[in-house]
PDB file of N, CA and C in Angstrom:
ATOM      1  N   UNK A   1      76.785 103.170  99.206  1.00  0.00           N
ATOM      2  CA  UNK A   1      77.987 102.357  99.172  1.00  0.00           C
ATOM      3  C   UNK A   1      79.027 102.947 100.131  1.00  0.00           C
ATOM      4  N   UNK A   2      79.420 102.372 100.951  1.00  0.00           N
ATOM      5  CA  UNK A   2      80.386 102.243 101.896  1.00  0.00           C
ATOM      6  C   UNK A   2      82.306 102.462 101.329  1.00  0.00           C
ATOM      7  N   UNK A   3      82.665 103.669 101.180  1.00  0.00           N
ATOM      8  CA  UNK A   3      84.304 103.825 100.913  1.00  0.00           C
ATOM      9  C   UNK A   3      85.120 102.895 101.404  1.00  0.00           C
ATOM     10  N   UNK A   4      85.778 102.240 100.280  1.00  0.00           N
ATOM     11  CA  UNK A   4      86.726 100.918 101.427  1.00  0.00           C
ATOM     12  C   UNK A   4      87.833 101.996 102.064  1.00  0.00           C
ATOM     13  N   UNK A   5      88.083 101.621 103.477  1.00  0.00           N
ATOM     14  CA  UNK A   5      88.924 102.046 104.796  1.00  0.00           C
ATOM     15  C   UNK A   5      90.370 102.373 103.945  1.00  0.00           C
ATOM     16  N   UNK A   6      90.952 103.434 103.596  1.00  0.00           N
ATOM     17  CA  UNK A   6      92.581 103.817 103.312  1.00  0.00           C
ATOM     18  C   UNK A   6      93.340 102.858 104.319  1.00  0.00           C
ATOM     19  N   UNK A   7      94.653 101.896 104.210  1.00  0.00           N
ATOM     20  CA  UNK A   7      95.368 101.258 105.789  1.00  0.00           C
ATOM     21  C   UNK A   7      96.773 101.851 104.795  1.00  0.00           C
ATOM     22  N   UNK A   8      97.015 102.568 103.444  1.00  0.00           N
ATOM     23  CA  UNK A   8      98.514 102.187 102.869  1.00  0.00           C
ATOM     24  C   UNK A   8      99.807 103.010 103.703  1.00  0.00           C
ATOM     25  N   UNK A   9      98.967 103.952 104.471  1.00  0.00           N
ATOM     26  CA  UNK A   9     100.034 104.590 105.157  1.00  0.00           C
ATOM     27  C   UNK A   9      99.931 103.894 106.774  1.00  0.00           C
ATOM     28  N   UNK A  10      99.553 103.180 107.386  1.00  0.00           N
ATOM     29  CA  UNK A  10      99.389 102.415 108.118  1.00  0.00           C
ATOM     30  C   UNK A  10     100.380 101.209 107.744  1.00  0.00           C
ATOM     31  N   UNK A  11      99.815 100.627 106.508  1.00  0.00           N
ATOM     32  CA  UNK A  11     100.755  99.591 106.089  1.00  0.00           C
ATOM     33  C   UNK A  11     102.114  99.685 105.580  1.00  0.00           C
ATOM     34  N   UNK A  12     102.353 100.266 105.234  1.00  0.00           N
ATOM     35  CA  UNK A  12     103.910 100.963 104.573  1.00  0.00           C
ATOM     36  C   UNK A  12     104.683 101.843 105.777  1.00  0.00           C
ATOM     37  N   UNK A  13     103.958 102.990 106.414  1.00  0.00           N
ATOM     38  CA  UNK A  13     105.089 103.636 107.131  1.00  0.00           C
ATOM     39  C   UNK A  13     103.989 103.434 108.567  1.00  0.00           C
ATOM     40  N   UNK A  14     103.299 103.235 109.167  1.00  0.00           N
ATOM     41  CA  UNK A  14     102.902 102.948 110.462  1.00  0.00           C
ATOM     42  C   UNK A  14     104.364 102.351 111.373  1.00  0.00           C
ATOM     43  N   UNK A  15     104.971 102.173 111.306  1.00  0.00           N
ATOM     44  CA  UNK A  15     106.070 101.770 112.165  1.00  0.00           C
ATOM     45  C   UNK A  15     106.858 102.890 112.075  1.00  0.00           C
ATOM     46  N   UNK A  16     107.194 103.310 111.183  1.00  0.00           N
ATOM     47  CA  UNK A  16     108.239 104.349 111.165  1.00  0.00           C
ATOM     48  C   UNK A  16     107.817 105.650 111.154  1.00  0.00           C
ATOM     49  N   UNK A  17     106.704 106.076 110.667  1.00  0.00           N
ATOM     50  CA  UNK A  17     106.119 107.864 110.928  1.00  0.00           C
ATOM     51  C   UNK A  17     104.444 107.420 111.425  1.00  0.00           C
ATOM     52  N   UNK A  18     103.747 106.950 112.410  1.00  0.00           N
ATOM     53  CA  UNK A  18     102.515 106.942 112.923  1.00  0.00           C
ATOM     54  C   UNK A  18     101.643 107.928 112.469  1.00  0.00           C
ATOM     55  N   UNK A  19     102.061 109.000 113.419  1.00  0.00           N
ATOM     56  CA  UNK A  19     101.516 110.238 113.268  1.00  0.00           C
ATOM     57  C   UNK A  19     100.953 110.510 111.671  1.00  0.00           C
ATOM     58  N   UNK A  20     101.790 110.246 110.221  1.00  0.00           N
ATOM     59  CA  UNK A  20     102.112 111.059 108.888  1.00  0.00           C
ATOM     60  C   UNK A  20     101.044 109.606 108.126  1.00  0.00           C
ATOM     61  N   UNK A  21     101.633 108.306 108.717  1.00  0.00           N
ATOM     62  CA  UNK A  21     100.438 107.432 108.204  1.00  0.00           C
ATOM     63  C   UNK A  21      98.470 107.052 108.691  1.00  0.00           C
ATOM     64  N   UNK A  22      98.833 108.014 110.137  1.00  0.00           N
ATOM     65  CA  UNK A  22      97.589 108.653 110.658  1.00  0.00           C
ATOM     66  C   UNK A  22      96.694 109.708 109.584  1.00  0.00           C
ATOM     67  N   UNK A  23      97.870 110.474 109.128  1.00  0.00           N
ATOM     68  CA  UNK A  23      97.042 111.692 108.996  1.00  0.00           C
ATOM     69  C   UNK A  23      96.932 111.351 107.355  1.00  0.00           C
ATOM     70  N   UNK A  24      97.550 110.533 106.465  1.00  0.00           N
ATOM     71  CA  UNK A  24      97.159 109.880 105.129  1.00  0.00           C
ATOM     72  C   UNK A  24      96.151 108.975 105.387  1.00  0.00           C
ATOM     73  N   UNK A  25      95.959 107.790 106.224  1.00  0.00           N
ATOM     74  CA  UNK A  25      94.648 107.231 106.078  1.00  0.00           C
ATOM     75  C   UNK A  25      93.651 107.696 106.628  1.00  0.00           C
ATOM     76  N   UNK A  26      93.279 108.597 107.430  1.00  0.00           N
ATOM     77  CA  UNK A  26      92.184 108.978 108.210  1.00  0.00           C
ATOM     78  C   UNK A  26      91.719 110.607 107.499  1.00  0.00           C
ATOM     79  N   UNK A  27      92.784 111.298 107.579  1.00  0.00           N
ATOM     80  CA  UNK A  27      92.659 113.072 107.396  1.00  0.00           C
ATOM     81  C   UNK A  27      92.416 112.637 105.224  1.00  0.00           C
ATOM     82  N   UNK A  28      93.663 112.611 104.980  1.00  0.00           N
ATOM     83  CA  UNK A  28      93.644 112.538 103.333  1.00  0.00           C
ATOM     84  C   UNK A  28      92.567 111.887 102.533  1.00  0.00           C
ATOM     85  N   UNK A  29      92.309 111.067 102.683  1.00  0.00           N
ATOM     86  CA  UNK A  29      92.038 109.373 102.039  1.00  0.00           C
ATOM     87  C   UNK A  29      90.683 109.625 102.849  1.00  0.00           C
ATOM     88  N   UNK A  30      90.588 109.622 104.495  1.00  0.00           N
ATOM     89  CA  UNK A  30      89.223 109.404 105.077  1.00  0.00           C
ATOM     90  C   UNK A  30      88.019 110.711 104.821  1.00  0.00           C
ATOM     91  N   UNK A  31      88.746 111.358 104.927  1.00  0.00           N
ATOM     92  CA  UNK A  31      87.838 112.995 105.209  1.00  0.00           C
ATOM     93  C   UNK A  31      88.159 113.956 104.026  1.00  0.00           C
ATOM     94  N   UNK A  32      89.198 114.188 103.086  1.00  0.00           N
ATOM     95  CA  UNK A  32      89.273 114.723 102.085  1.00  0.00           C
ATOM     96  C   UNK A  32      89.005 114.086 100.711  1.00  0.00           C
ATOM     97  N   UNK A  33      89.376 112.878 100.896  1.00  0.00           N
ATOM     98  CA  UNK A  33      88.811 111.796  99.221  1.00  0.00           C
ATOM     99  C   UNK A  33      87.251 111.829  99.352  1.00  0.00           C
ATOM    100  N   UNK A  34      86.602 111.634 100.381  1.00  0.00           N
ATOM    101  CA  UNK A  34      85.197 111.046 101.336  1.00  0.00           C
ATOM    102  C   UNK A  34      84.715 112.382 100.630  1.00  0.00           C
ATOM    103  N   UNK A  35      84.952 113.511 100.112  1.00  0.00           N
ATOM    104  CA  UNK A  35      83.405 114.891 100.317  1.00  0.00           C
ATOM    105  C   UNK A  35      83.017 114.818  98.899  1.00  0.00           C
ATOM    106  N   UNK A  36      82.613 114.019  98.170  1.00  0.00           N
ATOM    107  CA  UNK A  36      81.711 113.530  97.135  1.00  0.00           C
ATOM    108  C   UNK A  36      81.090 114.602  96.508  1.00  0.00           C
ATOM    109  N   UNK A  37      80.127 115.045  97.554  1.00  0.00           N
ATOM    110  CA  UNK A  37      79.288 116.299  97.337  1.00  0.00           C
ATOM    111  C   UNK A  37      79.573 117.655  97.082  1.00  0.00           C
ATOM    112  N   UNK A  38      81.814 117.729  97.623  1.00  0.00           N
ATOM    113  CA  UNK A  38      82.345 119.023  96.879  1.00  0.00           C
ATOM    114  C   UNK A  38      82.819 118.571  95.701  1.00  0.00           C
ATOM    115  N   UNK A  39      83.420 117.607  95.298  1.00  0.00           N
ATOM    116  CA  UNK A  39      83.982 117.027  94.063  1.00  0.00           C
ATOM    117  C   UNK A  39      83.915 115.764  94.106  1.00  0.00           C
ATOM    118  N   UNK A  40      83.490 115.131  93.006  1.00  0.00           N
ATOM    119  CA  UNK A  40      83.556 113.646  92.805  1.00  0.00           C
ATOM    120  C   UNK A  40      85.161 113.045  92.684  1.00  0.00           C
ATOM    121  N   UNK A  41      84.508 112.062  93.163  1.00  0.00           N
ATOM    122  CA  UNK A  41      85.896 111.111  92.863  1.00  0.00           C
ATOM    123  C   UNK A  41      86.664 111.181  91.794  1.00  0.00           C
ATOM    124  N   UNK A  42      85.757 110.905  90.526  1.00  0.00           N
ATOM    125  CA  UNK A  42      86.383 110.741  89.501  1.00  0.00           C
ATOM    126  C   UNK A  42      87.191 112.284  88.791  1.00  0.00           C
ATOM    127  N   UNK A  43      86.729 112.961  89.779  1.00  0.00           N
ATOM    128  CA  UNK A  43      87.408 114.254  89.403  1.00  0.00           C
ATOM    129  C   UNK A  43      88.462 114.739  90.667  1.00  0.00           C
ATOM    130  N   UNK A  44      88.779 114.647  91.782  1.00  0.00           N
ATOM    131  CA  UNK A  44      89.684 114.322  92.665  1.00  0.00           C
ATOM    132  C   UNK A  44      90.583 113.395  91.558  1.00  0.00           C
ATOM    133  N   UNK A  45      90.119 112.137  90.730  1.00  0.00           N
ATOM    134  CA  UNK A  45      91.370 111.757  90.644  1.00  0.00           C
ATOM    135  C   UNK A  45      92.283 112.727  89.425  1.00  0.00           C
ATOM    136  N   UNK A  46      91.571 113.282  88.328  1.00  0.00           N
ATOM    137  CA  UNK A  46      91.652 113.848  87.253  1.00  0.00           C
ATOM    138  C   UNK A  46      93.130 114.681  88.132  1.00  0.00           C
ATOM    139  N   UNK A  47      91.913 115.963  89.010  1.00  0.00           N
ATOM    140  CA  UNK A  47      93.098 116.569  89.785  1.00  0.00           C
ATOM    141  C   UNK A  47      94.569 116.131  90.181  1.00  0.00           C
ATOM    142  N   UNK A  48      94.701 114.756  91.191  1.00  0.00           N
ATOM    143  CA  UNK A  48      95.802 114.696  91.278  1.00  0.00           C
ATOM    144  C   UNK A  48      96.630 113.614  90.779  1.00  0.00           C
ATOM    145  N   UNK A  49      95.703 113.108  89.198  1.00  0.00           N
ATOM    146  CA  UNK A  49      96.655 112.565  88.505  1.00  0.00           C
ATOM    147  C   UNK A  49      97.746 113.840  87.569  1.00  0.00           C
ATOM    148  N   UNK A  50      96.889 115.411  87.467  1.00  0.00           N
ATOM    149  CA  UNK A  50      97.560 116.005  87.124  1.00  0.00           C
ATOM    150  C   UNK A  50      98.661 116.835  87.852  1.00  0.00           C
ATOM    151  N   UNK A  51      98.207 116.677  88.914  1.00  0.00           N
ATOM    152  CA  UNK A  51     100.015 117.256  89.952  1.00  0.00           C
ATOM    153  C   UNK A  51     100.941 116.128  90.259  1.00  0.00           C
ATOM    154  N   UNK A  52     100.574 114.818  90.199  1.00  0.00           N
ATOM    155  CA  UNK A  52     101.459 113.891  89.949  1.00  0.00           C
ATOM    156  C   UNK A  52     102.561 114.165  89.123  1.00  0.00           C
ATOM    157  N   UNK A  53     101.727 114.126  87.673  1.00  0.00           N
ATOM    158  CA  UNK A  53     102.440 113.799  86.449  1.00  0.00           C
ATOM    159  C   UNK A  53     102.947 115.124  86.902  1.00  0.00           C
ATOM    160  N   UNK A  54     102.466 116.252  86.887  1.00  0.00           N
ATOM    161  CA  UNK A  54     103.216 117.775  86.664  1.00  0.00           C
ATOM    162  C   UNK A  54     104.379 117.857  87.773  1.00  0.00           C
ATOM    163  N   UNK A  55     104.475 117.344  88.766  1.00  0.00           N
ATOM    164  CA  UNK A  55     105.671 117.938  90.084  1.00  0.00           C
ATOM    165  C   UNK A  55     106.580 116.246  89.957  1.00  0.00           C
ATOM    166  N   UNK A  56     105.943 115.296  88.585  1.00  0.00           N
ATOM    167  CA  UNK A  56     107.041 114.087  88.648  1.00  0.00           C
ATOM    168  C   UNK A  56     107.153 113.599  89.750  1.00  0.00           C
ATOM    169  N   UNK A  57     106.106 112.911  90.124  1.00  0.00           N
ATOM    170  CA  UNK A  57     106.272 112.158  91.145  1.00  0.00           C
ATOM    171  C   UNK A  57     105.705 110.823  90.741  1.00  0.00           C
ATOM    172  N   UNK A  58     106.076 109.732  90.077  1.00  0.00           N
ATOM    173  CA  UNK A  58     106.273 108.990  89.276  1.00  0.00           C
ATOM    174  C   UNK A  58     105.624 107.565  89.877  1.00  0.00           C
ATOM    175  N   UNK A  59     106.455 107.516  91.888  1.00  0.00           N
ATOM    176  CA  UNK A  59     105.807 106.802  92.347  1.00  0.00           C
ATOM    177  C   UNK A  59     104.773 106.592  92.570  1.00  0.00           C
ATOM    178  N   UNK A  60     103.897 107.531  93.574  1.00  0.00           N
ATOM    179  CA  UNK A  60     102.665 107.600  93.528  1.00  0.00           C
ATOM    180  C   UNK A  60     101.835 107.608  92.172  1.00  0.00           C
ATOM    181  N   UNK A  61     102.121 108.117  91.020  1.00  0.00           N
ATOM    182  CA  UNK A  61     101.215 107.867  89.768  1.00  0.00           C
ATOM    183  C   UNK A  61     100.631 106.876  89.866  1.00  0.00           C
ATOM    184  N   UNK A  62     101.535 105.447  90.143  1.00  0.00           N
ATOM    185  CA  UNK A  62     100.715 104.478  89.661  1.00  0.00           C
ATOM    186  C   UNK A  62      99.534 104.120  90.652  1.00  0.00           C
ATOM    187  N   UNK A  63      99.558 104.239  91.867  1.00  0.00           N
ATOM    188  CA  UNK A  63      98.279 104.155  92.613  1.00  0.00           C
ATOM    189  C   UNK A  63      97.002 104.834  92.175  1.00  0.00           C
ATOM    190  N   UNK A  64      97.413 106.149  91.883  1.00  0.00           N
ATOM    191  CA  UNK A  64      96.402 107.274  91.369  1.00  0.00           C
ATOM    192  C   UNK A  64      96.062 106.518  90.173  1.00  0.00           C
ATOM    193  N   UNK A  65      96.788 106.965  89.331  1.00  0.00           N
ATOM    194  CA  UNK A  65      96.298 105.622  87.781  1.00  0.00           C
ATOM    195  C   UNK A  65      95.151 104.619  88.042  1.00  0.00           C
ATOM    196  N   UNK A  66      95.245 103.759  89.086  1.00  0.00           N
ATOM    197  CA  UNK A  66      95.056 102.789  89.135  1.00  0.00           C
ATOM    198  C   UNK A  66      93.787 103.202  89.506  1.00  0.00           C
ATOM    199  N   UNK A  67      93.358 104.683  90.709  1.00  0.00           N
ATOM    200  CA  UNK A  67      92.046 104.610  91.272  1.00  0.00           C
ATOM    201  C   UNK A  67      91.656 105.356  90.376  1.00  0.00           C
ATOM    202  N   UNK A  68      91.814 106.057  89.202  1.00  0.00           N
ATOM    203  CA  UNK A  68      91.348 106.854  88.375  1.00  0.00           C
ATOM    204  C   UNK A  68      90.799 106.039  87.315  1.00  0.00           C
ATOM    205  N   UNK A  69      91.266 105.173  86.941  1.00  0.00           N
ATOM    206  CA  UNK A  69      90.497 103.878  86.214  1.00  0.00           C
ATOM    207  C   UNK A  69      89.186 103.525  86.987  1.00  0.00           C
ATOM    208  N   UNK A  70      89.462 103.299  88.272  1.00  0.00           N
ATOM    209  CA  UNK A  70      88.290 102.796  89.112  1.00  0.00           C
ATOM    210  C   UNK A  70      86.976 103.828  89.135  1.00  0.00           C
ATOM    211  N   UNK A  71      88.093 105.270  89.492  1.00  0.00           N
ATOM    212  CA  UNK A  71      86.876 106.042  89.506  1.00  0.00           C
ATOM    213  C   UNK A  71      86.128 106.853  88.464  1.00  0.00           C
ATOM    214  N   UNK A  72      86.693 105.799  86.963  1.00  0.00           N
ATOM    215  CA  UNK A  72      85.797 106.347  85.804  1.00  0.00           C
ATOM    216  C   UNK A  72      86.592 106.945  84.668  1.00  0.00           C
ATOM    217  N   UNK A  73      87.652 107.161  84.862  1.00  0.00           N
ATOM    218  CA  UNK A  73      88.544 107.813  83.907  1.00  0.00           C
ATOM    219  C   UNK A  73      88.949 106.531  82.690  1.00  0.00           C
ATOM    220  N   UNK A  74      88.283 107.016  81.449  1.00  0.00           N
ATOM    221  CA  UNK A  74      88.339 105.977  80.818  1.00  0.00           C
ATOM    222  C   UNK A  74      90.312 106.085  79.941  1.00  0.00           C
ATOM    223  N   UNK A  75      90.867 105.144  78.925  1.00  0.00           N
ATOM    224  CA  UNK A  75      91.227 104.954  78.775  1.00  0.00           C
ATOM    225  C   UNK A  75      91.687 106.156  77.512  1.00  0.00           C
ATOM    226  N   UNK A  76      90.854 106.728  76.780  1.00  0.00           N
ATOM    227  CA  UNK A  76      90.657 107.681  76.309  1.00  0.00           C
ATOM    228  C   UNK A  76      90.788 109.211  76.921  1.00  0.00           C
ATOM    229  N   UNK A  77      90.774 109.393  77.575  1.00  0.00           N
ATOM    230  CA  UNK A  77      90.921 110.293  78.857  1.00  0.00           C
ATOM    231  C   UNK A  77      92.017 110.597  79.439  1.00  0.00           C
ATOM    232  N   UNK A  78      92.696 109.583  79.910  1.00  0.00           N
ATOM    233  CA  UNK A  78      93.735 109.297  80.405  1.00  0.00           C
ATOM    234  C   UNK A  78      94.447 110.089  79.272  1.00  0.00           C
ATOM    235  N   UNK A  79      94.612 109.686  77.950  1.00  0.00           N
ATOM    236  CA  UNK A  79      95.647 109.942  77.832  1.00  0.00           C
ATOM    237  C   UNK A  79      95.354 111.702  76.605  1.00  0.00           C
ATOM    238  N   UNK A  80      94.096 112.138  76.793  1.00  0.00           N
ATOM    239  CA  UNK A  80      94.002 113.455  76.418  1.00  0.00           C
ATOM    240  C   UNK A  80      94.047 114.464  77.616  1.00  0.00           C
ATOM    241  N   UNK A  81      94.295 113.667  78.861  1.00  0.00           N
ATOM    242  CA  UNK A  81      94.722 114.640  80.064  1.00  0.00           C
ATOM    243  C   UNK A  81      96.467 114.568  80.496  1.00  0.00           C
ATOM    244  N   UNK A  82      97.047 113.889  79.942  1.00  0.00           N
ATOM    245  CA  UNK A  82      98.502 113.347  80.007  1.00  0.00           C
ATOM    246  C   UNK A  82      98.953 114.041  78.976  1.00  0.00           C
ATOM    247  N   UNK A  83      98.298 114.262  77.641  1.00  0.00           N
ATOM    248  CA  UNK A  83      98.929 115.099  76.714  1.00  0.00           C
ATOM    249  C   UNK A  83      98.518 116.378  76.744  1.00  0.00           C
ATOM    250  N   UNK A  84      97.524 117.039  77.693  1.00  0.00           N
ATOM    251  CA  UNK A  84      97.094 118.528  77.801  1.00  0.00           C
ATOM    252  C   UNK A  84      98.307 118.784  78.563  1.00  0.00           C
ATOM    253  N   UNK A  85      98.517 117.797  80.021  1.00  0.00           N
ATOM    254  CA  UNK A  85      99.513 118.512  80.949  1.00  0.00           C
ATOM    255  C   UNK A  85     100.978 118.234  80.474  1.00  0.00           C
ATOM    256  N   UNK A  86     101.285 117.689  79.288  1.00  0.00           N
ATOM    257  CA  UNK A  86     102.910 117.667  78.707  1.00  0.00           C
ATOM    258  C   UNK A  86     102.850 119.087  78.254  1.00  0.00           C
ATOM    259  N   UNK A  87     102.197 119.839  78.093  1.00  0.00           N
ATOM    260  CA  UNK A  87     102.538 121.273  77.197  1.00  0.00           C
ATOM    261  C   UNK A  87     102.641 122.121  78.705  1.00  0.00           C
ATOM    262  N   UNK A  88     102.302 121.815  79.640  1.00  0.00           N
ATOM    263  CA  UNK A  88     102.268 122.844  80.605  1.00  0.00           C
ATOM    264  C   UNK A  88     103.371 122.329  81.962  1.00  0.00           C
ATOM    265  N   UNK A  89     103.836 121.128  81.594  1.00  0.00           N
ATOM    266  CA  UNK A  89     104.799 120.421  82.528  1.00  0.00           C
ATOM    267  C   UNK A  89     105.858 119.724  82.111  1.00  0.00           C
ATOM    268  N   UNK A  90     105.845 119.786  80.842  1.00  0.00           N
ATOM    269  CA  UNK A  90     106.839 119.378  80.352  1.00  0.00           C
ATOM    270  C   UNK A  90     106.794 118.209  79.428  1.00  0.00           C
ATOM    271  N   UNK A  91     107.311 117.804  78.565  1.00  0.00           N
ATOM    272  CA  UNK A  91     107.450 116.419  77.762  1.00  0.00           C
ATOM    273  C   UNK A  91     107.720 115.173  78.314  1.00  0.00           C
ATOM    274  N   UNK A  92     109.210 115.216  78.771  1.00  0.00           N
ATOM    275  CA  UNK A  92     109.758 113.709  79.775  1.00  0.00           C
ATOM    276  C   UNK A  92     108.487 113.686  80.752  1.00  0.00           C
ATOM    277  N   UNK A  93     108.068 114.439  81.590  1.00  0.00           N
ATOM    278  CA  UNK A  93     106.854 113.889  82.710  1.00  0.00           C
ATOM    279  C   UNK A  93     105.949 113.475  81.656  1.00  0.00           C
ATOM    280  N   UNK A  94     105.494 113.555  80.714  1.00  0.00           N
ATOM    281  CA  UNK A  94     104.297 113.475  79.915  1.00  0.00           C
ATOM    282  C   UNK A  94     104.848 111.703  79.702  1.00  0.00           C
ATOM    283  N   UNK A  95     105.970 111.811  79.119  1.00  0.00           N
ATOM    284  CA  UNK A  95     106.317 110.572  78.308  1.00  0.00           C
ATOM    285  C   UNK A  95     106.407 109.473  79.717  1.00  0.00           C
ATOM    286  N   UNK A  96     107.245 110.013  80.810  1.00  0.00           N
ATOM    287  CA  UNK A  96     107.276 108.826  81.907  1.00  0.00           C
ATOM    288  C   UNK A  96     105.775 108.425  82.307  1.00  0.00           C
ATOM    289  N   UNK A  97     104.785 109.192  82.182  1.00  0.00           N
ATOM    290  CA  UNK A  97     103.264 109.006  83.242  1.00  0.00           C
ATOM    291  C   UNK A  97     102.495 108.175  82.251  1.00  0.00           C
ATOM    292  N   UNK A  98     102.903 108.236  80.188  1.00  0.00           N
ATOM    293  CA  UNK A  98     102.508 107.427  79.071  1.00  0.00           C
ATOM    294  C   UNK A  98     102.809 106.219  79.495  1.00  0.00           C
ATOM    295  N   UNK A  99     103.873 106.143  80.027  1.00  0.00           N
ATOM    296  CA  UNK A  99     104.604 104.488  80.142  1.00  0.00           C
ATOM    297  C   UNK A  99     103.737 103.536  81.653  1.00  0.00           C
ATOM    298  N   UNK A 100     103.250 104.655  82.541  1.00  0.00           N
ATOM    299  CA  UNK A 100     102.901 103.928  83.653  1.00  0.00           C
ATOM    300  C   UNK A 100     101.442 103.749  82.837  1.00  0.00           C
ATOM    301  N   UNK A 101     100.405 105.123  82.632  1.00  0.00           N
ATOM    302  CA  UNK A 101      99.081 104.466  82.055  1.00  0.00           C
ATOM    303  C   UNK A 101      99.204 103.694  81.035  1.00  0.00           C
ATOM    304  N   UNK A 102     100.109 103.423  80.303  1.00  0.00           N
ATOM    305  CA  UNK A 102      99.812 101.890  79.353  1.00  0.00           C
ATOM    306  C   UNK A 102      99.819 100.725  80.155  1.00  0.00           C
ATOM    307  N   UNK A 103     100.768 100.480  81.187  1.00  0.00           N
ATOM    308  CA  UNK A 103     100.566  99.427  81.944  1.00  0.00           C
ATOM    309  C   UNK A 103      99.153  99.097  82.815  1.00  0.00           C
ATOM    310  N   UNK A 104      98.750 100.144  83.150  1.00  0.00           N
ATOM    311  CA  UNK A 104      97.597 100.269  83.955  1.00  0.00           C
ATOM    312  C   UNK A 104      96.302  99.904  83.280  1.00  0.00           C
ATOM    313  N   UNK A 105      96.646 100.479  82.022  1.00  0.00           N
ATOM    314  CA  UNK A 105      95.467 100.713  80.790  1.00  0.00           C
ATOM    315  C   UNK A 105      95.419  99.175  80.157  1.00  0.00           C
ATOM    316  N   UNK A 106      96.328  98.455  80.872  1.00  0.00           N
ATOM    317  CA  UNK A 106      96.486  96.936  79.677  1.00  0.00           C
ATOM    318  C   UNK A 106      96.948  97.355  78.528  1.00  0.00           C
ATOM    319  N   UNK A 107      97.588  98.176  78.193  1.00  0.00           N
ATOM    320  CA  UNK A 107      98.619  98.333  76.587  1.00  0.00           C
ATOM    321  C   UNK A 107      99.975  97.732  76.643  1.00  0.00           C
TER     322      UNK A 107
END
């Protein structure tokens, strides 16, 4: 199966930083999401759904959310990895990243 092509930093900042939406769809997304064979997807997402939630970065969550569903993270999961990283990042990040995976999760 063929990885569908990353364009969001192309599509969003390609006019305004080239270079930074170069190096998110091709370097990040093309060549670091792409090595399967060092870590699976579904564990890439585990990873940086947990520095999301942990450094509160709220925006990006919901994309991640969204491919972490895709890439297997069930619904159950989600939220015994959201409540491991509230004890080590804090509560409010725990409670804001609850509110995006319910939406994501269909709750």
């Amino acid at each position: 199966m063929t990885a569908k092509k990353q364009t969001a930093g192309r599509d969003r900042l390609g006019d305004f930083a080239p270079r930074f939406a170069e190096l998110n769809d091709d370097v990040l997304f093309g060549e670091v999401w792409s090595r399967e064979n060092e870590l699976s997807a579904r564990d890439r997402s585990v990873v940086t759904i947990s520095v999301l939630v942990s450094g509160g970065d709220f925006e990006q969550l919901r994309s991640h959310l969204e491919k972490g569903r895709e890439n297997g993270i069930m619904e159950s999961e989600i939220v015994e990895i959201i409540t491991h990283i509230a004890f080590y990042a804090g509560w409010p990040k725990a409670w804001s990243a609850f509110t995006i995976a319910k939406e994501i999760y269909g709750r």
